[in-house]
N, C-alpha and C. Protein backbone atom coordinates (compact mmCIF):
# COMPACT_ATOMS: atom_id res chain seq x y z
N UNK A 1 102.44 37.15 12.56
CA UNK A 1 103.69 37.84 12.35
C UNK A 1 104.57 37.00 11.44
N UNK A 2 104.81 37.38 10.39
CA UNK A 2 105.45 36.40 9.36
C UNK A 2 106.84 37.45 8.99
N UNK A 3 107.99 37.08 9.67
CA UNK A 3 108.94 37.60 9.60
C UNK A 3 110.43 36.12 9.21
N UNK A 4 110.60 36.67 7.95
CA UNK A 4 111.54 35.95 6.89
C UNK A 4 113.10 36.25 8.03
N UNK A 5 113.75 35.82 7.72
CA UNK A 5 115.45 35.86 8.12
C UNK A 5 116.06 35.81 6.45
N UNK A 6 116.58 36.71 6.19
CA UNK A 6 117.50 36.72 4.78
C UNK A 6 119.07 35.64 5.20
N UNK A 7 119.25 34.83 5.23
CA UNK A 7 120.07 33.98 5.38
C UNK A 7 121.08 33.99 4.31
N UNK A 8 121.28 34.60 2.86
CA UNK A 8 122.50 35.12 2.32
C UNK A 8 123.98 36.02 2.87
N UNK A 9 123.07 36.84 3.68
CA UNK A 9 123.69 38.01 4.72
C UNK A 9 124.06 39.75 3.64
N UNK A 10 123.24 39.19 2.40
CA UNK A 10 123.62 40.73 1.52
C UNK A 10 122.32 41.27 1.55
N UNK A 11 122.53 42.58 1.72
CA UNK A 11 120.78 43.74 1.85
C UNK A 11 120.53 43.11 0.90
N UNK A 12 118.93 43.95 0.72
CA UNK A 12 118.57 43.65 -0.54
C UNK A 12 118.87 44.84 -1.71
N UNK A 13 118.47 44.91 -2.85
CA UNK A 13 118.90 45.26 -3.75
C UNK A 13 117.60 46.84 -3.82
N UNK A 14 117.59 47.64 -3.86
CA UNK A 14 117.20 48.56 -4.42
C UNK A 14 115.88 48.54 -4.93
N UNK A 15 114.73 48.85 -5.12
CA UNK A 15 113.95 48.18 -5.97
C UNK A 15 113.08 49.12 -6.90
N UNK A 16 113.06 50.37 -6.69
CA UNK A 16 112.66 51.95 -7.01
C UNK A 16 114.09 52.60 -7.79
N UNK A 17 113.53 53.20 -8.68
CA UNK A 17 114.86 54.32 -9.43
C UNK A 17 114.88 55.54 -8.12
N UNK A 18 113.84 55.53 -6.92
CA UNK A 18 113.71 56.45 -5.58
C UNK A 18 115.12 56.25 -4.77
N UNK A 19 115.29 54.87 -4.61
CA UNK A 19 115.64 54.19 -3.49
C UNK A 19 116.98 54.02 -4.43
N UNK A 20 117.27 53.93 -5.47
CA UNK A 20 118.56 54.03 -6.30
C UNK A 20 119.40 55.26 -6.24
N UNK A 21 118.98 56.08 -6.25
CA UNK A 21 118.80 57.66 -6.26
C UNK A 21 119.52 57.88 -4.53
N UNK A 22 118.45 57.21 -3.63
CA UNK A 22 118.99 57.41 -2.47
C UNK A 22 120.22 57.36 -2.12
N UNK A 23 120.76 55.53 -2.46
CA UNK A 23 121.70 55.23 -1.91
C UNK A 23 122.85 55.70 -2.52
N UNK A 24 122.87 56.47 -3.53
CA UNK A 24 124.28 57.27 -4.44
C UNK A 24 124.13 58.15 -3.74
N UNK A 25 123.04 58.69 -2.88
CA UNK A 25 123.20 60.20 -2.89
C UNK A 25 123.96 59.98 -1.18
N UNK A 26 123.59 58.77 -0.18
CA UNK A 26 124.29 58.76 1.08
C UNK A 26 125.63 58.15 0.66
N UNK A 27 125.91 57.38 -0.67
CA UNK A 27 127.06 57.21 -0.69
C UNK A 27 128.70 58.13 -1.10
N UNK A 28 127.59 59.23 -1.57
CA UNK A 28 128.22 60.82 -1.95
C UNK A 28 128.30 60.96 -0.60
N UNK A 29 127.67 61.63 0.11
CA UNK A 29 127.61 62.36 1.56
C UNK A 29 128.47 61.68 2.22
N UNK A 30 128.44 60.27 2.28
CA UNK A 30 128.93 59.30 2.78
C UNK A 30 131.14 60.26 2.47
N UNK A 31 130.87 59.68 1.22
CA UNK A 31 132.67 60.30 0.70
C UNK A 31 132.88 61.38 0.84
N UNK A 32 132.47 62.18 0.67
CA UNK A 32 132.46 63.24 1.16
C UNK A 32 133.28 63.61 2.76
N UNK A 33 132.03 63.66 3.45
CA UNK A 33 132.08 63.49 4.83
C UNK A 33 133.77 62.65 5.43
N UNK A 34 134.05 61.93 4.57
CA UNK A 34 135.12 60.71 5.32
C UNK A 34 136.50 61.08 4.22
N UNK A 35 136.29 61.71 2.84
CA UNK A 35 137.27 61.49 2.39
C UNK A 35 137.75 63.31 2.20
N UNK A 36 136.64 64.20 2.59
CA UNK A 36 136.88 65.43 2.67
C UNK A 36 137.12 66.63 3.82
N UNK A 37 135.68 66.22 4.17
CA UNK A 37 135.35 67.37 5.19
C UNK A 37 136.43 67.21 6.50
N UNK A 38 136.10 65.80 6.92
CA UNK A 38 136.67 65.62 8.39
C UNK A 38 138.22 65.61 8.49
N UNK A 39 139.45 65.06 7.06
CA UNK A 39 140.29 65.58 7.20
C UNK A 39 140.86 67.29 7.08
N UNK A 40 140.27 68.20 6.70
CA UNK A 40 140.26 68.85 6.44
C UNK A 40 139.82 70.01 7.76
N UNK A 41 138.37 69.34 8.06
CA UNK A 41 138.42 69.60 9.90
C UNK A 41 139.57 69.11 10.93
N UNK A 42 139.90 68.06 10.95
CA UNK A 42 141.11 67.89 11.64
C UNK A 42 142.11 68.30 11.41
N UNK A 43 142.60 68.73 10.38
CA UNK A 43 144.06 69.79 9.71
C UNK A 43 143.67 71.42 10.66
N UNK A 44 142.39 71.83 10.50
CA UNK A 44 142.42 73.02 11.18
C UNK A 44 141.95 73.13 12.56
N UNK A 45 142.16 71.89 13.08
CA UNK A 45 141.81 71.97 14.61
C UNK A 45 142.81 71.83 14.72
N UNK A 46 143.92 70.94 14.82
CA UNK A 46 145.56 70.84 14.96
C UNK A 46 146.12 72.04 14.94
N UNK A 47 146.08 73.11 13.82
CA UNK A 47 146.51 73.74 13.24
C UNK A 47 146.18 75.16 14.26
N UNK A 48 145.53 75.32 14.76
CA UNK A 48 144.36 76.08 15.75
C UNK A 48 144.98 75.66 17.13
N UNK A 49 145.14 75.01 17.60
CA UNK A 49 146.02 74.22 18.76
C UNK A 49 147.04 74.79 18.69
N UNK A 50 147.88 74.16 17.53
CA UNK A 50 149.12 74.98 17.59
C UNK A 50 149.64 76.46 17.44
N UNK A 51 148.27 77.03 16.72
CA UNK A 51 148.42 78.63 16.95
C UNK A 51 148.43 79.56 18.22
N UNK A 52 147.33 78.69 18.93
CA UNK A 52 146.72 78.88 20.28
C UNK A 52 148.37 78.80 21.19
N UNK A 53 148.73 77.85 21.42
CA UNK A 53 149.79 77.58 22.00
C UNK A 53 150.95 78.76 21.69
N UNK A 54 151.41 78.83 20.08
CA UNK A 54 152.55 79.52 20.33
C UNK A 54 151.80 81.03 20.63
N UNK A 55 151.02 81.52 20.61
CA UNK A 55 150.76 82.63 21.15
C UNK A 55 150.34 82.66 22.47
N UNK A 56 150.08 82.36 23.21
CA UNK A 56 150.15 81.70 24.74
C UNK A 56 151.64 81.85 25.05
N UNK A 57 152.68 81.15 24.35
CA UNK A 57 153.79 81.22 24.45
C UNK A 57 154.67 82.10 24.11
N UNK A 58 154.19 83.07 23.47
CA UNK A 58 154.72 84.80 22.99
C UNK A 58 154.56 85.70 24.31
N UNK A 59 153.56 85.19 25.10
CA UNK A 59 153.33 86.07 26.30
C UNK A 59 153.73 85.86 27.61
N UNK A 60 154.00 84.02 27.73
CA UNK A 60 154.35 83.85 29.36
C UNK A 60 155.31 82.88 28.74
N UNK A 61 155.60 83.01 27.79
CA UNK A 61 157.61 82.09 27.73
C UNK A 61 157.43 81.01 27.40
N UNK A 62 158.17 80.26 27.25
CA UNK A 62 157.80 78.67 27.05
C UNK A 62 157.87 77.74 28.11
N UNK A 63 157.66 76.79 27.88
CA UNK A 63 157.70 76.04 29.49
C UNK A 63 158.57 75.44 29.78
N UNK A 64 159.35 75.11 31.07
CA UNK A 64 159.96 75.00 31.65
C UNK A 64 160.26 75.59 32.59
N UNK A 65 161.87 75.03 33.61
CA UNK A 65 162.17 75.85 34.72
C UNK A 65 162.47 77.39 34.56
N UNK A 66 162.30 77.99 35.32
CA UNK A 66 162.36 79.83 35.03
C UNK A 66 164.37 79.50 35.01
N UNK A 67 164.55 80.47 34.22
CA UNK A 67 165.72 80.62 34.21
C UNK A 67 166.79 81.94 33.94
């Protein structure tokens, strides 16, 4: 079992135009995912919450003591 330790601490480098290819393409998905989708999911889950609510609240009042 001849197993090296990379002791620099940086991956290694790519070594295929395959494996070049790859890592642009998870680093797209990657931005994507973090700089698009999920704010954009979280704007309409908030947004969905708060719709939910005031219509909930069109029908049995708002909350608090009855008055």
């Amino acid at each position: 079992m001849d197993h090296t330790i990379d002791k620099c601490g940086k991956p290694p480098k790519p070594g295929t135009p395959e494996e070049t290819r790859e890592k642009r393409r998870e680093l797209a998905v990657f931005l994507f995912l973090a700089g698009i989708l999920f704010p954009i999911l979280a704007v309409i889950i908030v947004a969905g919450y708060g719709f939910a609510v005031w219509i909930v609240q069109m029908f049995i009042g708002p909350p608090g003591p009855p008055g």
